[in-house]
Protein backbone atom coordinates (compact mmCIF):
# COMPACT_ATOMS: atom_id res chain seq x y z
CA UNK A 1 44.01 -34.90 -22.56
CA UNK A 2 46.43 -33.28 -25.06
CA UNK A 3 48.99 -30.69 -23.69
CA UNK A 4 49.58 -28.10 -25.75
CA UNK A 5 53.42 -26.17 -25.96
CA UNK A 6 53.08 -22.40 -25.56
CA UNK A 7 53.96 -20.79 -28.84
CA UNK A 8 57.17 -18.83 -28.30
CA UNK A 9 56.26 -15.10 -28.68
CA UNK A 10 58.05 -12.90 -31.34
CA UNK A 11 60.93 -11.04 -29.03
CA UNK A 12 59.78 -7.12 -29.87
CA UNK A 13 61.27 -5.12 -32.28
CA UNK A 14 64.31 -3.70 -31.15
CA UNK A 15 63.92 -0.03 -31.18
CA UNK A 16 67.41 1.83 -32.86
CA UNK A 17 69.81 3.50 -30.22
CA UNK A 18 71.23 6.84 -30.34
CA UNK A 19 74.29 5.72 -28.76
CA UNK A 20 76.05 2.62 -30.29
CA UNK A 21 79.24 1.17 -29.31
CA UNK A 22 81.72 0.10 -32.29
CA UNK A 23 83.71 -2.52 -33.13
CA UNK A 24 87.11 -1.46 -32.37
CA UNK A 25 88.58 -4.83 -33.98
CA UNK A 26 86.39 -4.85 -36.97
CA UNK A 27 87.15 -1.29 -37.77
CA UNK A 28 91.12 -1.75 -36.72
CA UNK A 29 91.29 -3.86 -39.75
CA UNK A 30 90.55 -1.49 -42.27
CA UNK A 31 92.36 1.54 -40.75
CA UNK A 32 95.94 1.86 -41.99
CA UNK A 33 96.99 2.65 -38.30
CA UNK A 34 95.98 0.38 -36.77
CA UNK A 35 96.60 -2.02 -38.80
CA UNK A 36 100.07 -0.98 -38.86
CA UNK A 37 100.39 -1.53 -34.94
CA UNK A 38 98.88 -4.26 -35.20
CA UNK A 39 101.55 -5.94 -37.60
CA UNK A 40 104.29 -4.31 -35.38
CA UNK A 41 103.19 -5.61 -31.86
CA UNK A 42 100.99 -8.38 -32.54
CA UNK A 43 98.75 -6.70 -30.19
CA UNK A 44 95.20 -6.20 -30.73
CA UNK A 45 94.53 -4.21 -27.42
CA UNK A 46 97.34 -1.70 -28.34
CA UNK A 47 96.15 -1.54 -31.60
CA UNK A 48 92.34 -1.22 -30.25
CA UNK A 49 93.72 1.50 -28.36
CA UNK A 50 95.83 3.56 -30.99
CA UNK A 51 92.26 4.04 -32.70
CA UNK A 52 90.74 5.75 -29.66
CA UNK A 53 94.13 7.46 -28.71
CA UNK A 54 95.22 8.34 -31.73
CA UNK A 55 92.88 8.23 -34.95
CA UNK A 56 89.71 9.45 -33.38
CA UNK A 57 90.85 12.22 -32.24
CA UNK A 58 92.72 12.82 -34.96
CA UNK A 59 89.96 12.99 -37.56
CA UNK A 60 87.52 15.29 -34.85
CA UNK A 61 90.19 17.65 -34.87
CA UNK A 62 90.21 17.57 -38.46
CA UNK A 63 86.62 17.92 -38.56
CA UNK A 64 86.84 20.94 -36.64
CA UNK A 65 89.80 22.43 -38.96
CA UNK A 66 88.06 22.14 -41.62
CA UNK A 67 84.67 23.67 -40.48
CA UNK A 68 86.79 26.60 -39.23
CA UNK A 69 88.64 26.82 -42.64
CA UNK A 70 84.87 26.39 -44.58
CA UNK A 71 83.53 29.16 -41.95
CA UNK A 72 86.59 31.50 -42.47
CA UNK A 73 85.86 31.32 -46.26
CA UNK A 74 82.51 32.32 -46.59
CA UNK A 75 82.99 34.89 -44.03
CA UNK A 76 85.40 36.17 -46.22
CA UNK A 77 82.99 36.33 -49.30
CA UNK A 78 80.60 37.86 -47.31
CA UNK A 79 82.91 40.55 -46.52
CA UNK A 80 83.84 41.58 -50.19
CA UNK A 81 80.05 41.62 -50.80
CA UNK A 82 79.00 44.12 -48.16
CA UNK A 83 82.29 46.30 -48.04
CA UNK A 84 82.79 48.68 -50.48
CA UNK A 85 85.36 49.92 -52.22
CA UNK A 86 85.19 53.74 -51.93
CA UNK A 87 82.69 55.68 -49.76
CA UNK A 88 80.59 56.90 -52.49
CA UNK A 89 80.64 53.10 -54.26
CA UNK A 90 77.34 50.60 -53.76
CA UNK A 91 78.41 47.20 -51.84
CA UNK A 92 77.90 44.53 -54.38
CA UNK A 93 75.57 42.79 -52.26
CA UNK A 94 73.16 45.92 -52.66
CA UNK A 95 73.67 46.26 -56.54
CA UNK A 96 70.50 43.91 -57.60
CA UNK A 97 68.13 46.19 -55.61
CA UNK A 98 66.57 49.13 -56.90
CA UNK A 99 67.78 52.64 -55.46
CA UNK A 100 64.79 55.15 -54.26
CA UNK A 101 66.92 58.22 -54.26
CA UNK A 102 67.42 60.92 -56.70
CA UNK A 103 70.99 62.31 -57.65
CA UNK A 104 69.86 65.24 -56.68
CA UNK A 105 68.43 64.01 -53.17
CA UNK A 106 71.97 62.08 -52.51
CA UNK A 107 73.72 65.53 -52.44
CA UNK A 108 71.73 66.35 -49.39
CA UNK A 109 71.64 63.74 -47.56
CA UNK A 110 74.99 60.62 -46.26
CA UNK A 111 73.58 57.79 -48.51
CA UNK A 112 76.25 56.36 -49.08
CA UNK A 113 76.78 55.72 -45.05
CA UNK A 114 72.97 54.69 -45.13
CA UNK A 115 74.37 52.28 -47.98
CA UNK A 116 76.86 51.21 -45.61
CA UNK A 117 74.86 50.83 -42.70
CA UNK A 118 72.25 48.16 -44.40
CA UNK A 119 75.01 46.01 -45.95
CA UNK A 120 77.26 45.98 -42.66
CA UNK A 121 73.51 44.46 -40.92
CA UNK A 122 72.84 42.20 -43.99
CA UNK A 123 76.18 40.75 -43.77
CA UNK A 124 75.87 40.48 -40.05
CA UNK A 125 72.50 38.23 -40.13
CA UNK A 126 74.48 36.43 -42.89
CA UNK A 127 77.16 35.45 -41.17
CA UNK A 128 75.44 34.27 -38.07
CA UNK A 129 73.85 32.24 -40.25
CA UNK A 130 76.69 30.91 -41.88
CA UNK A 131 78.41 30.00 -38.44
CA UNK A 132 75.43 28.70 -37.16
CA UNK A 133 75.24 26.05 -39.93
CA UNK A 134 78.82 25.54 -40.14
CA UNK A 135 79.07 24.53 -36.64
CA UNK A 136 75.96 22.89 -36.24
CA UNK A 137 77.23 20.09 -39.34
CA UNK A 138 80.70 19.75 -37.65
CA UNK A 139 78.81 18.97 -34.51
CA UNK A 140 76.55 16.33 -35.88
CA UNK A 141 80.03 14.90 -37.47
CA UNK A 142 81.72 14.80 -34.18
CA UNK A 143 78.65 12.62 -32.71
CA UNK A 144 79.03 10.83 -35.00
CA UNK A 145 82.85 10.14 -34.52
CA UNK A 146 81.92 9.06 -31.08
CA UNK A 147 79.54 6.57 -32.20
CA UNK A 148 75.95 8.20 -31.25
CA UNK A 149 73.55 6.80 -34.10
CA UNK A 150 72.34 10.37 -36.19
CA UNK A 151 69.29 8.96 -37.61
CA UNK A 152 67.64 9.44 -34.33
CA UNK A 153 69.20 13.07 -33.54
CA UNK A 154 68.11 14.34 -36.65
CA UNK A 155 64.50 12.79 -36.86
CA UNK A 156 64.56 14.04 -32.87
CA UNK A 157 65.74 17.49 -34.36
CA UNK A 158 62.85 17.28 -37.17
CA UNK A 159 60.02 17.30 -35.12
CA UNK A 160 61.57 19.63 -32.53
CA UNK A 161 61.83 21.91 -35.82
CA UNK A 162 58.21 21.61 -36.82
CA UNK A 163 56.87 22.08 -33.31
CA UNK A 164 58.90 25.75 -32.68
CA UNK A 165 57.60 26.28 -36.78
CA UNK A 166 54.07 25.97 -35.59
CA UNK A 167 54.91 27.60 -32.06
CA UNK A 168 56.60 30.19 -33.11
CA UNK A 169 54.96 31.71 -36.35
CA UNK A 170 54.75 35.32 -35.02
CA UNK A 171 58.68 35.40 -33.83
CA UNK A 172 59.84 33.54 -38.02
CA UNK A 173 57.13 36.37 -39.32
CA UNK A 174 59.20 39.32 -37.61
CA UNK A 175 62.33 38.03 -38.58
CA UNK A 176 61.35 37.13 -42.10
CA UNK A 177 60.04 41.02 -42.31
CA UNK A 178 62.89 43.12 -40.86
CA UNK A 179 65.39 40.54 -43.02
CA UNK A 180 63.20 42.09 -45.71
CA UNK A 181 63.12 45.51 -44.05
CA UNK A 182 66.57 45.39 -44.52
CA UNK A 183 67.05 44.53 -48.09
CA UNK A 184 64.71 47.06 -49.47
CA UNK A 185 65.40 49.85 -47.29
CA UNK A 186 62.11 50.80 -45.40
CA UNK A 187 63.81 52.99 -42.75
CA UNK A 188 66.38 53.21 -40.86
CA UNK A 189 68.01 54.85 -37.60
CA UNK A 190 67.56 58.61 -37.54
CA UNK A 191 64.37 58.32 -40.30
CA UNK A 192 61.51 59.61 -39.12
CA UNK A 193 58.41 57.49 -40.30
CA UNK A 194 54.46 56.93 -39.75
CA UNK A 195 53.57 53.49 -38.71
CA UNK A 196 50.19 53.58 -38.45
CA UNK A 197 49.91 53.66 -34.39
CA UNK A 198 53.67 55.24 -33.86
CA UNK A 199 54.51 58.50 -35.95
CA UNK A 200 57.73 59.70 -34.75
CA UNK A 201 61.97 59.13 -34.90
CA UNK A 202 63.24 55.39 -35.28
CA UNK A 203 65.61 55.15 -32.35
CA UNK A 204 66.76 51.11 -33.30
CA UNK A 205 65.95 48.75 -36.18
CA UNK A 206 66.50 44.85 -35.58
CA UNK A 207 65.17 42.16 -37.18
CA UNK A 208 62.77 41.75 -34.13
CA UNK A 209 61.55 44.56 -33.22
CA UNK A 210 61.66 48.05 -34.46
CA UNK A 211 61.68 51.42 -31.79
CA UNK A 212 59.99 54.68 -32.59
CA UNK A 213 60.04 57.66 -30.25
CA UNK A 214 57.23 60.03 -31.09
CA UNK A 215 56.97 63.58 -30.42
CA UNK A 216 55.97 63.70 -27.37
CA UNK A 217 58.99 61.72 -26.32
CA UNK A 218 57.17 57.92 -25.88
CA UNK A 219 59.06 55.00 -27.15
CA UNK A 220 57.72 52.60 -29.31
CA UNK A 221 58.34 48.77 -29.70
CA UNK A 222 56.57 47.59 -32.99
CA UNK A 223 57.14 43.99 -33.94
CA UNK A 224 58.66 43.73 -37.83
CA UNK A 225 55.69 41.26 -38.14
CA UNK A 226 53.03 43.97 -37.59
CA UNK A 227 54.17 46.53 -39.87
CA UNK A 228 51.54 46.73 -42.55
CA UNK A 229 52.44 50.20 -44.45
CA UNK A 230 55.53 52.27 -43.91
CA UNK A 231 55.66 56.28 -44.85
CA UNK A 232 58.77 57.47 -44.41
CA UNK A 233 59.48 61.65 -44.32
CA UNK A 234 63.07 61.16 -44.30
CA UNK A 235 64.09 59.10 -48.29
CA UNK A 236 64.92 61.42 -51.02
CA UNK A 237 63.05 64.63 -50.74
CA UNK A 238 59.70 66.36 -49.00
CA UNK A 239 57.17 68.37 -50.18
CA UNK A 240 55.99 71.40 -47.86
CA UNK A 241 52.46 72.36 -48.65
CA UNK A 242 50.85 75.48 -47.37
CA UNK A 243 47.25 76.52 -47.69
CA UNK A 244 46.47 80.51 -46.81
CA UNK A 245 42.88 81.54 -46.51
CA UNK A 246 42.44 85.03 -48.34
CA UNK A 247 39.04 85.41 -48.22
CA UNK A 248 37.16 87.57 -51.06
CA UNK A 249 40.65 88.94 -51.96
CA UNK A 250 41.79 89.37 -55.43
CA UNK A 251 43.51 86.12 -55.80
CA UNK A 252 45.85 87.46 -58.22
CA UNK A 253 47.31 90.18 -56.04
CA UNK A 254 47.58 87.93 -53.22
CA UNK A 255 49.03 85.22 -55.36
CA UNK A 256 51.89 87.80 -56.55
CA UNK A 257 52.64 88.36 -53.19
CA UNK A 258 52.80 85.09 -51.84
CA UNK A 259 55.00 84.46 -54.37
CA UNK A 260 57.63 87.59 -54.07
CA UNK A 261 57.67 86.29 -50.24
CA UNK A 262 58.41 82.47 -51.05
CA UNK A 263 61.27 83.18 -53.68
CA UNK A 264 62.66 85.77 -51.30
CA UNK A 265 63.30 83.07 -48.22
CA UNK A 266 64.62 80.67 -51.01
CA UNK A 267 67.23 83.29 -51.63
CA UNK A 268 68.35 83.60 -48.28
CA UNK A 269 72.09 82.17 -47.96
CA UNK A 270 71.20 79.85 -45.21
CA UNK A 271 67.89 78.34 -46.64
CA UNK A 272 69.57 77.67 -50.25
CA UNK A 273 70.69 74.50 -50.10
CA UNK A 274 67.51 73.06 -48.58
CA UNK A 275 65.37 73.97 -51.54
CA UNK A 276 65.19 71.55 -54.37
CA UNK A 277 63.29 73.57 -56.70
CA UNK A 278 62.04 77.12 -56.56
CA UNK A 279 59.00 77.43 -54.53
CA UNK A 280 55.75 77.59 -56.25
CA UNK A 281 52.28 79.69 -56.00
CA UNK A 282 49.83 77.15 -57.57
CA UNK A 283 47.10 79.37 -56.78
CA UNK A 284 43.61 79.03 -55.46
CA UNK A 285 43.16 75.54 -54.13
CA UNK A 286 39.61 75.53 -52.35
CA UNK A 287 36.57 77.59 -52.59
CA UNK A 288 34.46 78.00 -49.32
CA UNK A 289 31.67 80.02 -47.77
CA UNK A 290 34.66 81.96 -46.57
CA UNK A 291 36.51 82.12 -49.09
CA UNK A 292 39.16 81.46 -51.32
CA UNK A 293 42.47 79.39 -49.87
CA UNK A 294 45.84 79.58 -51.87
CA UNK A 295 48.43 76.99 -51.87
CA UNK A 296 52.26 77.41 -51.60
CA UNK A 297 54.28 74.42 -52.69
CA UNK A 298 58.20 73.92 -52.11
CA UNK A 299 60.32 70.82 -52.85
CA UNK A 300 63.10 70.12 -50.26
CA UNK A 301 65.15 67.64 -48.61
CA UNK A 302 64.05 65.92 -46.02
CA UNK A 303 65.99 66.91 -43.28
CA UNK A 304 65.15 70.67 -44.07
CA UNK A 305 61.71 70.20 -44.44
CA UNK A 306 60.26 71.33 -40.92
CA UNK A 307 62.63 74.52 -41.38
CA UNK A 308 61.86 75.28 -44.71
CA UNK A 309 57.92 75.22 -43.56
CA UNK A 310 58.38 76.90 -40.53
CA UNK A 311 60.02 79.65 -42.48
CA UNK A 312 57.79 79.69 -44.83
CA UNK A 313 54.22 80.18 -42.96
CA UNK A 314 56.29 82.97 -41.27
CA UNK A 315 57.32 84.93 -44.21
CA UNK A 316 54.12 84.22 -46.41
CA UNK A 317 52.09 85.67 -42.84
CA UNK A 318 54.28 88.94 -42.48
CA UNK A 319 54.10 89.67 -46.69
CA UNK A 320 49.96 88.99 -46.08
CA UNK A 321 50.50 91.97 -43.34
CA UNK A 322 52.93 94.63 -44.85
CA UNK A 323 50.95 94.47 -47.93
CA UNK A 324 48.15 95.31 -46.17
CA UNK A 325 45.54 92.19 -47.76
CA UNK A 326 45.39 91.01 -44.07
CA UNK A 327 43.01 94.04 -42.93
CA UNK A 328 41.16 93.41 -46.38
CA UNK A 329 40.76 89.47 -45.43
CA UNK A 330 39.77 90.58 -41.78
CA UNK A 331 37.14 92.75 -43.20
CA UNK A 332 35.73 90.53 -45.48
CA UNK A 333 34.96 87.91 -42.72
CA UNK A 334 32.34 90.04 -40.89
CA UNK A 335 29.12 89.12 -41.23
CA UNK A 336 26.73 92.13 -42.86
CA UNK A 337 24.02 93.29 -40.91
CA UNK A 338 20.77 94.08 -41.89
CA UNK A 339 19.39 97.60 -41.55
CA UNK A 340 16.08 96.68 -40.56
CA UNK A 341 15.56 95.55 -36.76
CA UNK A 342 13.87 92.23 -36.73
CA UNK A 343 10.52 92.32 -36.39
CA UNK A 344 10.75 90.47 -32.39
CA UNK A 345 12.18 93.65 -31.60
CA UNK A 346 8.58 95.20 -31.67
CA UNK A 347 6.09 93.16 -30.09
CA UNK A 348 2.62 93.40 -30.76
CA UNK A 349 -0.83 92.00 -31.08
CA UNK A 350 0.24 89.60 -34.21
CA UNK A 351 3.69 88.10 -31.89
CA UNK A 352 3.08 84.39 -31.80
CA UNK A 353 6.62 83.65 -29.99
CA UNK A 354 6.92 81.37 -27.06
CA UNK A 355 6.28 83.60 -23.83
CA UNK A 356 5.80 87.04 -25.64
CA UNK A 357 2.80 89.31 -24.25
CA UNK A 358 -0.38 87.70 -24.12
């Protein structure tokens, strides 16, 4: 009977480690320092240890030098892009994007602080970004220094990367959208914007989330990520529209005083700088059963527009009154009335309604 020899096994693939421990000798022989002890004591422990003592910490402090020094300088740059020279000056980083607002609107309204504003958050996202990177390299460096293998870490950090990409596709949509937000100028604090669901004043604006207090004085989180459309009252200028019912009025007459009333409250002193343009009588917008309606149009700024209307419907209302068309209007409301009395009135032999003498 033939014995047969176990065939030795293959010994398993030896899986790479993270942490590795170096040859202080090997590497001794190609660093000039040690080296140099080396030839001066004849020592290789001393001259093992003048590499740990000395060189390695040597070149990590470098390391971090120089990631401060590479941080510092594109901080630096990303300060003379978003700081302007003179308050009425663009930033440069703002210079490619196209500018929504009139000449005429930027008299009325701080744009250039708005300007401001969005460059001093653009450059803030920027350079978090910047030091986040920075740091994050100089770190990987230092590991390295102190022998940890970085294949590993960064094939770790890979997949760790794709998992939160696939977890987290809502929170990289809102900060993707108010980056955007940002560099086009949606809104900002102070605007007062529809949102679909929220109508009302934007209280904050981060790259998260986005707060709206309506007028009834609830505050609104919104997610960047959710914002589909965007109408903003408060960019450039506002158009007040007001529609007056005058009935079977000549629309002429009314028109002509509509209109002495509207260019009177643009006169006024305090209301001046609000208007744009010179408010307009476009005349009869809408025929109905009731009537003819007129429309008033004004162009102002934004911030004035509430006055402006307010003002408006009250002067256009008392110029309807004085000149007396508002009794006329009244009047021509009222329903005429037959002179005849309907024949249920005087029930007979012929009445066929439901429970009328039988």
């Amino acid at each position: 009977m033939l014995l047969l020899a176990p065939t030795p096994s293959a010994p398993p693939a030896s899986s790479p480690d993270v942490f590795t421990t170096p040859d202080t000798t090997a590497i001794c022989r190609d660093d000039l320092l040690c080296s140099r002890v080396f030839d001066w004591t004849h020592n290789q422990w001393l001259a093992n240890s003048s590499y740990w003592i000395v060189v390695k910490p040597l070149r990590i402090i470098g390391i971090i030098l120089v990631a401060m020094l590479i941080r510092w300088l594109l901080h630096r740059a990303i300060n003379r892009l978003t700081t302007s020279t003179t308050r009425a000056s663009m930033p440069a980083l703002l210079k490619p994007l196209k500018e929504k607002a009139t000449a005429t609107a930027e008299e009325g309204q701080f744009i250039p602080e708005r300007r401001r504003q969005r460059a001093e958050a653009i450059g803030s996202v920027l350079r978090s970004f910047v030091t986040a990177t920075v740091f994050t390299m100089a770190a990987l460096l230092v590991f390295g220094e102190f022998g940890f293998n970085l294949a590993p870490l960064l094939a770790s950090a890979g997949i760790v990367g794709v998992a939160l990409g696939f977890g987290a596709q809502s929170l990289v949509k809102d900060l993707i959208a108010g980056l955007f937000m940002l560099l086009e100028d949606q809104y900002g604090v102070g605007d007062t914007v529809d949102l679909g669901e929220a109508t009302g004043v934007v209280e904050t604006v981060g790259l998260r989330i986005t707060t709206v207090r309506d007028g009834r004085g609830v505050l609104w989180y919104i997610r960047n990520g959710e914002i589909i459309r965007v109408g903003n009252k408060s960019q450039g200028w506002a158009m007040v529209v007001i529609d007056i019912p005058i009935g079977f009025v000549n629309s002429e007459q009314a028109s002509a005083v509509l209109r002495d009333a509207a260019e009177a409250v643009a006169a006024q002193p305090e209301h001046q700088t609000e208007f744009l343009e010179p408010p307009d009588v476009v005349g009869v917008e809408q025929l109905t059963v009731d009537g003819a309606t007129i429309r008033t149009i004004a162009k102002t700024t934004a911030d004035g527009q509430l006055i402006v209307q307010r003002e408006l419907q009250r002067a256009l209302t008392e110029a309807l009154e004085n000149s007396g068309l508002s009794e006329r209007i009244a009047a021509s409301r009222l329903v005429p009335r037959s002179a005849v009395p309907p024949p249920y009135l005087f029930p007979g032999e012929n009445d066929e309604r439901t429970g009328g003498p039988t």
